[in-house]
PDB file of N, CA and C in Angstrom:
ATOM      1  N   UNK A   1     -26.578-130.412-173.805  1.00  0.00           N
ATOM      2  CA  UNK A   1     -27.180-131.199-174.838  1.00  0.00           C
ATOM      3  C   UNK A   1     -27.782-132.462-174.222  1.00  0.00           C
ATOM      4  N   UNK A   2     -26.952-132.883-173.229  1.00  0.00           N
ATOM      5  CA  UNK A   2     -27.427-134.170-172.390  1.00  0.00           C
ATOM      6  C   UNK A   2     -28.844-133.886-171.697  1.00  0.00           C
ATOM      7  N   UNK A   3     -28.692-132.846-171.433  1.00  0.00           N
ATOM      8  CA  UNK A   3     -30.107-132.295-170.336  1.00  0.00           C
ATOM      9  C   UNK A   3     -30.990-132.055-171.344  1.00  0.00           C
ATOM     10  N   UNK A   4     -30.830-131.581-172.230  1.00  0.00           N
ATOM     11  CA  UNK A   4     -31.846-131.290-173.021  1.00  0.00           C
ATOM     12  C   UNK A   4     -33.087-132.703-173.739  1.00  0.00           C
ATOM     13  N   UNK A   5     -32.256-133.662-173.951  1.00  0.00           N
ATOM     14  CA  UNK A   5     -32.347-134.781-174.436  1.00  0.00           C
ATOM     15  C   UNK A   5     -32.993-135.599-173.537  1.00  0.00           C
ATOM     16  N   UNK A   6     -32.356-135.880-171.944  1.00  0.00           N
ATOM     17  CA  UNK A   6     -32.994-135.751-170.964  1.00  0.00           C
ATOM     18  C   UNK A   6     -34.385-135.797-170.337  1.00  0.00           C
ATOM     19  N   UNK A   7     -34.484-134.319-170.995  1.00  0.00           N
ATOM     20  CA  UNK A   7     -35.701-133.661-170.725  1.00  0.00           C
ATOM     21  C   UNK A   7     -36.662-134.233-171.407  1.00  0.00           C
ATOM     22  N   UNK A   8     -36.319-133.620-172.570  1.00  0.00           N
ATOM     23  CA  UNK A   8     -37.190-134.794-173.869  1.00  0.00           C
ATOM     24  C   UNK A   8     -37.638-136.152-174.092  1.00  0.00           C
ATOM     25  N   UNK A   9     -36.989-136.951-173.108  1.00  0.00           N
ATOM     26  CA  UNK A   9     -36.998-138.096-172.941  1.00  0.00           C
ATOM     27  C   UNK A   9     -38.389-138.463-171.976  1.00  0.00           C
ATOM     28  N   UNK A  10     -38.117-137.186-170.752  1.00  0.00           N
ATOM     29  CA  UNK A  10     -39.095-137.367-170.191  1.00  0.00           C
ATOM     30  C   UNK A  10     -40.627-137.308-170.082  1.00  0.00           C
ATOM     31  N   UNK A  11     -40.174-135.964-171.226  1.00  0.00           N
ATOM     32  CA  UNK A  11     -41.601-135.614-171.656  1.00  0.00           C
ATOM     33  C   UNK A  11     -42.393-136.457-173.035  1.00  0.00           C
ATOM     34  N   UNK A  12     -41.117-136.626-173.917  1.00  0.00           N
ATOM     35  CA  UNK A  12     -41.819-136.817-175.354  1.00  0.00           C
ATOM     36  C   UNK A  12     -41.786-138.250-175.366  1.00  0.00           C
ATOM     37  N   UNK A  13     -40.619-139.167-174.657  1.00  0.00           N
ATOM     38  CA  UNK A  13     -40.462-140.172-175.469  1.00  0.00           C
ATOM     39  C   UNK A  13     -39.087-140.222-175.989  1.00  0.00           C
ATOM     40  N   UNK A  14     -39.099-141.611-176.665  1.00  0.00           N
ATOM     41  CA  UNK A  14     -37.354-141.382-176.855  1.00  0.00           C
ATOM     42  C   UNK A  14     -37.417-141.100-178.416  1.00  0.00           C
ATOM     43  N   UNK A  15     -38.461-140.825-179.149  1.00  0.00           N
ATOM     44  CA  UNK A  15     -38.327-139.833-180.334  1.00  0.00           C
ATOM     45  C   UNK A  15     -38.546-138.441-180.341  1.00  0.00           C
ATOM     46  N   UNK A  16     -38.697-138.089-179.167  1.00  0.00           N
ATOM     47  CA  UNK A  16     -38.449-136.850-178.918  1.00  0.00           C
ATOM     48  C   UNK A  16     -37.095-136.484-178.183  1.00  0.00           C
ATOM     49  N   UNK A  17     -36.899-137.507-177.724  1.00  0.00           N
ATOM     50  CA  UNK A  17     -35.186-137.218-177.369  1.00  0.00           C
ATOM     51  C   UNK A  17     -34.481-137.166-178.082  1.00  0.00           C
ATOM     52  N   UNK A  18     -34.670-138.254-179.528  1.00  0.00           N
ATOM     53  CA  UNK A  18     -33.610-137.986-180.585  1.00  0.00           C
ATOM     54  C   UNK A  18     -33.824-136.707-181.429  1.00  0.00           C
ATOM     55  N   UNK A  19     -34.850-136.245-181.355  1.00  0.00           N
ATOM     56  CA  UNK A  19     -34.809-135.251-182.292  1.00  0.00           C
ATOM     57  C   UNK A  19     -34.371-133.944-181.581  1.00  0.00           C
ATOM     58  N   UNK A  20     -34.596-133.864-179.927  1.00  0.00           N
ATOM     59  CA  UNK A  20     -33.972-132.805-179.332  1.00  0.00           C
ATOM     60  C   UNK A  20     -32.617-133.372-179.280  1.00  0.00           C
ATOM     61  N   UNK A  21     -31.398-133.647-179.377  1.00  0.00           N
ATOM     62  CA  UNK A  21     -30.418-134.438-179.375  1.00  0.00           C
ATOM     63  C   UNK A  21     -29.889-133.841-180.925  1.00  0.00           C
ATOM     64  N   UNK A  22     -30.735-134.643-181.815  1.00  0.00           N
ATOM     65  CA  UNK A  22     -29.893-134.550-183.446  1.00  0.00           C
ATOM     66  C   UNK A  22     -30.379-133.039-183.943  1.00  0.00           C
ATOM     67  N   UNK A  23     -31.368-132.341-183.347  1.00  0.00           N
ATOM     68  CA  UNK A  23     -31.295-130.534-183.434  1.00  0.00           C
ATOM     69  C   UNK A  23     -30.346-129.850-182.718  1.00  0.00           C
ATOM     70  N   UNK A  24     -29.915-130.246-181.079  1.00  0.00           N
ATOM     71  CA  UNK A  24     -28.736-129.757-180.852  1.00  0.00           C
ATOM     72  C   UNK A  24     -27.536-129.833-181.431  1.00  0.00           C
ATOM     73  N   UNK A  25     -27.138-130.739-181.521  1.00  0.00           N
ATOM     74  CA  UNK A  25     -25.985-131.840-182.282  1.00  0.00           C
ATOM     75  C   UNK A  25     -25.857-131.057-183.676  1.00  0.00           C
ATOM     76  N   UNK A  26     -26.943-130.468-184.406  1.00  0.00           N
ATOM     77  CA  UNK A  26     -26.611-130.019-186.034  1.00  0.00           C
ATOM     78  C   UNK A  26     -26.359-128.476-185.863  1.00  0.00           C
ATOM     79  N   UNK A  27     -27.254-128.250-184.695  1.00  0.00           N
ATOM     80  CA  UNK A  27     -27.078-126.282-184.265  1.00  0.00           C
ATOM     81  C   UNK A  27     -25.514-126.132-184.061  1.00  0.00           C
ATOM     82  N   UNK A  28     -25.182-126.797-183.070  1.00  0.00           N
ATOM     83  CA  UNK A  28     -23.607-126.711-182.635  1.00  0.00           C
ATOM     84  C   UNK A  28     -22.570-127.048-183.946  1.00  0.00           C
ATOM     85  N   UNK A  29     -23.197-128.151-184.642  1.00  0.00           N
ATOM     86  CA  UNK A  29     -22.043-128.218-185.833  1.00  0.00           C
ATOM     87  C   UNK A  29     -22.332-126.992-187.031  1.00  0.00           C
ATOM     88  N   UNK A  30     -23.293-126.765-187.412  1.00  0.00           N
ATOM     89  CA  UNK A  30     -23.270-125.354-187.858  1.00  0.00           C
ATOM     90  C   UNK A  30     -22.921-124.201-187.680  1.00  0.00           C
ATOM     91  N   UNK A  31     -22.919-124.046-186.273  1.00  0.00           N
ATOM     92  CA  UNK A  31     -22.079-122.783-185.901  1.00  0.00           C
ATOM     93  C   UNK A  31     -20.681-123.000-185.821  1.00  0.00           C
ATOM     94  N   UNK A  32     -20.025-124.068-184.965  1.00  0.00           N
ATOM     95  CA  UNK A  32     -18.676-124.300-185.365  1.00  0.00           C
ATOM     96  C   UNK A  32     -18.349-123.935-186.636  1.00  0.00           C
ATOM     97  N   UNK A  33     -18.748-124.687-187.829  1.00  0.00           N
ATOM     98  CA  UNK A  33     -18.591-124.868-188.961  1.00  0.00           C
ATOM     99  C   UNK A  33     -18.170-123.165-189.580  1.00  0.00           C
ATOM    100  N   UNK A  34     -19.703-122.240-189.272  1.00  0.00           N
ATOM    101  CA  UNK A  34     -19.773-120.942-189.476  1.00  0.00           C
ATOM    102  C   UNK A  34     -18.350-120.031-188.986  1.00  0.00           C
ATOM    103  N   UNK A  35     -18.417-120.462-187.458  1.00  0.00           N
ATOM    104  CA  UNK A  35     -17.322-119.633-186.856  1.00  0.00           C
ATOM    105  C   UNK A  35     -15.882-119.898-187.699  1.00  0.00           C
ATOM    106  N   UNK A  36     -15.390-121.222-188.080  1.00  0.00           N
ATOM    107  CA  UNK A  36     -14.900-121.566-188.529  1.00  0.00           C
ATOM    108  C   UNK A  36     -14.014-120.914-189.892  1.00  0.00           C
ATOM    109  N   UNK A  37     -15.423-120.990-190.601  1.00  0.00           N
ATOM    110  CA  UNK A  37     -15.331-120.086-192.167  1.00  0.00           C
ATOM    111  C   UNK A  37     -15.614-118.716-191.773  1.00  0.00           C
ATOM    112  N   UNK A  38     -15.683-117.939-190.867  1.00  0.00           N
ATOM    113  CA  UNK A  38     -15.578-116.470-190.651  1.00  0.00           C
ATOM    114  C   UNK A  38     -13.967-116.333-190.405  1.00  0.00           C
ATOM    115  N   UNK A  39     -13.732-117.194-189.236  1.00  0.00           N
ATOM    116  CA  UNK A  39     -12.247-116.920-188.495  1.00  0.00           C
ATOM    117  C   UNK A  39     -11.465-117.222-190.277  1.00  0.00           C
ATOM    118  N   UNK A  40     -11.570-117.952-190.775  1.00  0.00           N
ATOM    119  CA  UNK A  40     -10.715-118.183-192.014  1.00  0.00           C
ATOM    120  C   UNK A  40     -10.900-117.232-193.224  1.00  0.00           C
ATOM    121  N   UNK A  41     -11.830-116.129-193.152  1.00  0.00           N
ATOM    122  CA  UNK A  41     -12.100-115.395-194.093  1.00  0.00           C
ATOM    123  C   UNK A  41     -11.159-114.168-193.412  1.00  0.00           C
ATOM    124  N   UNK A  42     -11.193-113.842-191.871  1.00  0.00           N
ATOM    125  CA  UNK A  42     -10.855-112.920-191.529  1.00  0.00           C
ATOM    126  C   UNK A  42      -9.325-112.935-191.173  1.00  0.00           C
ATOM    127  N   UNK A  43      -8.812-113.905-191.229  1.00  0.00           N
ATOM    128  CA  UNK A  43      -7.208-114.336-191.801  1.00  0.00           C
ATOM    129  C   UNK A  43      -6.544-114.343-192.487  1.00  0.00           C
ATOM    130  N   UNK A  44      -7.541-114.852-194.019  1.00  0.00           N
ATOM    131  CA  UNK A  44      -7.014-114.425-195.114  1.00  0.00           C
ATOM    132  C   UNK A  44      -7.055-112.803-195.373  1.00  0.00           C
ATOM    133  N   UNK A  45      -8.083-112.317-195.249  1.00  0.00           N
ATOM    134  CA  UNK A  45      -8.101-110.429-195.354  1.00  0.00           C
ATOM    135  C   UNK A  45      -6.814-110.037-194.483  1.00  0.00           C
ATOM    136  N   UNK A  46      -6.530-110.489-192.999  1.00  0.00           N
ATOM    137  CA  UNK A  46      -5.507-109.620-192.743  1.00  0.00           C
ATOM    138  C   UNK A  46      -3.987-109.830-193.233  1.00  0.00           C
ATOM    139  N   UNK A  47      -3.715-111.186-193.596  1.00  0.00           N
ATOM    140  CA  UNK A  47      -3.067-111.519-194.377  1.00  0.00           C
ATOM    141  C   UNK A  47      -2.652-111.016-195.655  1.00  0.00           C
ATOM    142  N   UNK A  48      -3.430-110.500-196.223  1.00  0.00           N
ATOM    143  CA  UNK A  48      -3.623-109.737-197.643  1.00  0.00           C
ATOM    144  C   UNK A  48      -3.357-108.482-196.966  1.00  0.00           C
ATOM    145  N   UNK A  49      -3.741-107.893-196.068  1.00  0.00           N
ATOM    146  CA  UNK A  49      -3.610-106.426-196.070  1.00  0.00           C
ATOM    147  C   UNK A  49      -2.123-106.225-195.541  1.00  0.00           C
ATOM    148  N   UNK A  50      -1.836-107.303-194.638  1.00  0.00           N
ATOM    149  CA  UNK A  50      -0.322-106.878-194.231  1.00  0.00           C
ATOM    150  C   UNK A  50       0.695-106.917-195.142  1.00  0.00           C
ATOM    151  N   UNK A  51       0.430-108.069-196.232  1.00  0.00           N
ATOM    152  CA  UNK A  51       1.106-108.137-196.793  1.00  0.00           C
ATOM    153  C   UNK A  51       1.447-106.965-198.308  1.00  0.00           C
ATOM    154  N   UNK A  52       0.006-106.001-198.183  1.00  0.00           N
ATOM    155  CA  UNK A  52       0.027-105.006-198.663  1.00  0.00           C
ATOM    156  C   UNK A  52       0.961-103.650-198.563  1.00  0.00           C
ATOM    157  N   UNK A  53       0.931-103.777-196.693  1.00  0.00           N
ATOM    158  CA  UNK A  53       1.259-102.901-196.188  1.00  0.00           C
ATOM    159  C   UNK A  53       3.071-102.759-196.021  1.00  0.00           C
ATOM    160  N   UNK A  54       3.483-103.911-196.554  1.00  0.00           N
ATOM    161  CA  UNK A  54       4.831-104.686-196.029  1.00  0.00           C
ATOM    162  C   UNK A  54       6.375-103.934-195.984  1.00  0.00           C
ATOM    163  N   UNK A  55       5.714-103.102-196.729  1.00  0.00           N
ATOM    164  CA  UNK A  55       6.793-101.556-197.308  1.00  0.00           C
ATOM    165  C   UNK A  55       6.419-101.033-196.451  1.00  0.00           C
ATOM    166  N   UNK A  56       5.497-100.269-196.077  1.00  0.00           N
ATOM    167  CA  UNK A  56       5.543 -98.934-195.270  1.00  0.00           C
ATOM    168  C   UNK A  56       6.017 -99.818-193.907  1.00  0.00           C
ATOM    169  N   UNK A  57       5.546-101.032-193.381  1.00  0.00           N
ATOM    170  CA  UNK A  57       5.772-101.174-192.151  1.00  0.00           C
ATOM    171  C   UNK A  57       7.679-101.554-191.908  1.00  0.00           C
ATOM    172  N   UNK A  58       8.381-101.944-193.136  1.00  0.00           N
ATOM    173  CA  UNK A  58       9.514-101.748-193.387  1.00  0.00           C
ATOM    174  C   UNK A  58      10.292-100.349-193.023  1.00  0.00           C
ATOM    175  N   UNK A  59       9.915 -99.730-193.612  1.00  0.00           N
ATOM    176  CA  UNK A  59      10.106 -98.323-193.575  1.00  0.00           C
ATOM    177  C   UNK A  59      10.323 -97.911-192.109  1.00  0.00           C
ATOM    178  N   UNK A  60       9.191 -97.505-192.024  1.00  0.00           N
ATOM    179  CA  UNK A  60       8.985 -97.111-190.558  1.00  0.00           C
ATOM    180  C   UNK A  60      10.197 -97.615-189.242  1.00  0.00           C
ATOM    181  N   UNK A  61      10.125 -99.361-189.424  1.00  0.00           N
ATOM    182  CA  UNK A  61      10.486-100.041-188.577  1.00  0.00           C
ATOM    183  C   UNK A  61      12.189 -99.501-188.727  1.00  0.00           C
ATOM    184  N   UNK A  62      12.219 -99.276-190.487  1.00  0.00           N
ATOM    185  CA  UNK A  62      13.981 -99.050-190.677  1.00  0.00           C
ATOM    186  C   UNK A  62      14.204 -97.725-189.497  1.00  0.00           C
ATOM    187  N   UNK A  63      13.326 -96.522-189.623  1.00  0.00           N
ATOM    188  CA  UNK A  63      13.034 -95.035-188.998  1.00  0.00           C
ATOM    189  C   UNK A  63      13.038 -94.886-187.422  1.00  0.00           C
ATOM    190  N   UNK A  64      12.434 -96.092-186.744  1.00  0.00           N
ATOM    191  CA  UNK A  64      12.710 -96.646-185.628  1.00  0.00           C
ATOM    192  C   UNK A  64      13.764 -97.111-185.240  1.00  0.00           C
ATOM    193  N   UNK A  65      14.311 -97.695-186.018  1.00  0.00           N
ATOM    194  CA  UNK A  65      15.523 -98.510-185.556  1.00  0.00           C
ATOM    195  C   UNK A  65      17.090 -97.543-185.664  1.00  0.00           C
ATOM    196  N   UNK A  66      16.892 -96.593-186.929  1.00  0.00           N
ATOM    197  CA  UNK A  66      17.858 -95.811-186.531  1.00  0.00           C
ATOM    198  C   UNK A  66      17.925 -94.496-185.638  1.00  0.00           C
ATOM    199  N   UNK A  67      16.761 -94.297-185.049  1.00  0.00           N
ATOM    200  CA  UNK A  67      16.248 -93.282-184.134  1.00  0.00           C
ATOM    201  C   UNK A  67      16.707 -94.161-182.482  1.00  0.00           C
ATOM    202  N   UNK A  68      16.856 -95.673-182.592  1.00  0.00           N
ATOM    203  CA  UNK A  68      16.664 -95.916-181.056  1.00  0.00           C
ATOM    204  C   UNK A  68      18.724 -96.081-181.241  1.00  0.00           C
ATOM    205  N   UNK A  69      19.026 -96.574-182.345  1.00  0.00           N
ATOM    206  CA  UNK A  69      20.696 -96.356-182.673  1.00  0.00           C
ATOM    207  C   UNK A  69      21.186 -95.228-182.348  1.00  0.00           C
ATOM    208  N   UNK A  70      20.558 -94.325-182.790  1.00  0.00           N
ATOM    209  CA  UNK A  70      21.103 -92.915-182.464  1.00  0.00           C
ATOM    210  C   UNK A  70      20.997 -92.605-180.836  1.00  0.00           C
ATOM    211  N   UNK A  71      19.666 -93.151-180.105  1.00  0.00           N
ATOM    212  CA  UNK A  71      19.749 -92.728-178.852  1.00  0.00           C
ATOM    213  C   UNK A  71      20.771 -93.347-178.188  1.00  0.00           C
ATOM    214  N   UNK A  72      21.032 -94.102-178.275  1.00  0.00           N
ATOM    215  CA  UNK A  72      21.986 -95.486-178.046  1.00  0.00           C
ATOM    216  C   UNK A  72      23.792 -94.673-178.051  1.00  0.00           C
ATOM    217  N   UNK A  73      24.003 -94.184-179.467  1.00  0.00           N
ATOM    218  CA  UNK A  73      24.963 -93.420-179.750  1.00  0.00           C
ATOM    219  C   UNK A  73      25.170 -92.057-178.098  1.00  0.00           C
ATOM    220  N   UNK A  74      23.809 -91.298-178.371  1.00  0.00           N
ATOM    221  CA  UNK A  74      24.107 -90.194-177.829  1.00  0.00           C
ATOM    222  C   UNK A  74      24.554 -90.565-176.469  1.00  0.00           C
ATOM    223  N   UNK A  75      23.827 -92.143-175.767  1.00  0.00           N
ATOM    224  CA  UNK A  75      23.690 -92.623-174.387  1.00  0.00           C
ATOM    225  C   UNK A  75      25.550 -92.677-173.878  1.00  0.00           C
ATOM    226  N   UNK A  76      25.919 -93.463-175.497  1.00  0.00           N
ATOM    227  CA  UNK A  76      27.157 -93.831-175.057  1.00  0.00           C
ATOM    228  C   UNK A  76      27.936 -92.632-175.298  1.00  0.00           C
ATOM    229  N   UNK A  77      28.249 -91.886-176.015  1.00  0.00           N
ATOM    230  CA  UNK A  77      28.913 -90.461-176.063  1.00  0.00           C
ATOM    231  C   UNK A  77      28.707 -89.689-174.717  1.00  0.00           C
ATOM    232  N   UNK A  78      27.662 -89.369-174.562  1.00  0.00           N
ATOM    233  CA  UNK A  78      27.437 -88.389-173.012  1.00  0.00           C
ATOM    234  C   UNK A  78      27.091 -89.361-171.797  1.00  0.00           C
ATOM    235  N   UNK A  79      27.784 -90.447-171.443  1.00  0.00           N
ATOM    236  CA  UNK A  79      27.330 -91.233-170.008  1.00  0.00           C
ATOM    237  C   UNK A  79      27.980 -90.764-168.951  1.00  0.00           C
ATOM    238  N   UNK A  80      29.115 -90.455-169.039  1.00  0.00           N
ATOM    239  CA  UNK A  80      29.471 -89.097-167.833  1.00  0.00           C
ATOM    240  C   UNK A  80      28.436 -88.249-167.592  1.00  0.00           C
ATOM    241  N   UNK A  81      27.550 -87.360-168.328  1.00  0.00           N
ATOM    242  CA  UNK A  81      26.509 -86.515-167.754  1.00  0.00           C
ATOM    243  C   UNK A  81      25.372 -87.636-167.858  1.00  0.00           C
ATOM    244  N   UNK A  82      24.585 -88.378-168.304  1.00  0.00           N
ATOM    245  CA  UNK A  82      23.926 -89.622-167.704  1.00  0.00           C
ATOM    246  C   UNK A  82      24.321 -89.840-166.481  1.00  0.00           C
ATOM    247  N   UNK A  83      25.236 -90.386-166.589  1.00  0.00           N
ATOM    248  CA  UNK A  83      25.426 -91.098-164.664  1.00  0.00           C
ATOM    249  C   UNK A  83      25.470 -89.804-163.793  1.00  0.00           C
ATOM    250  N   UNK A  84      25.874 -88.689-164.130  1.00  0.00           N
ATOM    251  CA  UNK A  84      25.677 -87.864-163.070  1.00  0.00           C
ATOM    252  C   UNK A  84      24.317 -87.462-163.199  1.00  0.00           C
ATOM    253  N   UNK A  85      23.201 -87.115-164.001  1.00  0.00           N
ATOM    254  CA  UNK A  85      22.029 -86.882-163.931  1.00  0.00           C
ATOM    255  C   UNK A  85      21.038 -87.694-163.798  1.00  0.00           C
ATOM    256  N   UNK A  86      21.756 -89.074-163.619  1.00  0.00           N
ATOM    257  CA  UNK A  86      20.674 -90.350-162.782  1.00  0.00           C
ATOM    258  C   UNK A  86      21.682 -91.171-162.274  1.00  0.00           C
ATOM    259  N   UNK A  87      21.780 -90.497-160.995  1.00  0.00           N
ATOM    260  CA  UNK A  87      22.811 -91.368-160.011  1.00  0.00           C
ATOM    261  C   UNK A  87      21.928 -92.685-159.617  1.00  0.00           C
ATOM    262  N   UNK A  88      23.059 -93.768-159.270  1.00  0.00           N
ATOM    263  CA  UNK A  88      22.120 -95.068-158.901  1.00  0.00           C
ATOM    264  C   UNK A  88      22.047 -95.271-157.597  1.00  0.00           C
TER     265      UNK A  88
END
């Protein structure tokens, strides 16, 4: 933005510097601004959808958790054939 202004300075004058200056200066705050209100639109949507989803991912997680219990179970029931079928 400095270079640009700079530049303008050299060529136009220093009303051409301000106006290359206060056009950069409004481009950049507009897009911030933009990016801004996208990133916050696309937060609230996933927000909403997870919180849609909040059951099934319950579920599941319950389906997981007693599937890695159970491996857990079988680990500790059969670790005599474990340790012999992965010696350390």
């Amino acid at each position: 933005m400095a270079g640009l202004a700079a530049y303008a300075l050299t060529i136009g004058g220093f009303e051409a510097a301000l106006v290359a200056f206060a056009n950069a200066a409004m481009t950049m705050v507009l897009l911030m601004f933009g990016l801004a209100l996208a990133l916050a639109t696309a937060q609230e949507r996933l927000v909403a959808m997870l919180q849609a989803r909040a059951a099934e991912v319950k579920r599941w997680g319950g389906w997981i958790l007693l599937l890695v219990g159970g491996w857990f179970l079988v680990l500790a029931i059969f670790a005599d054939f474990f340790a012999r079928l992965f010696p350390v």
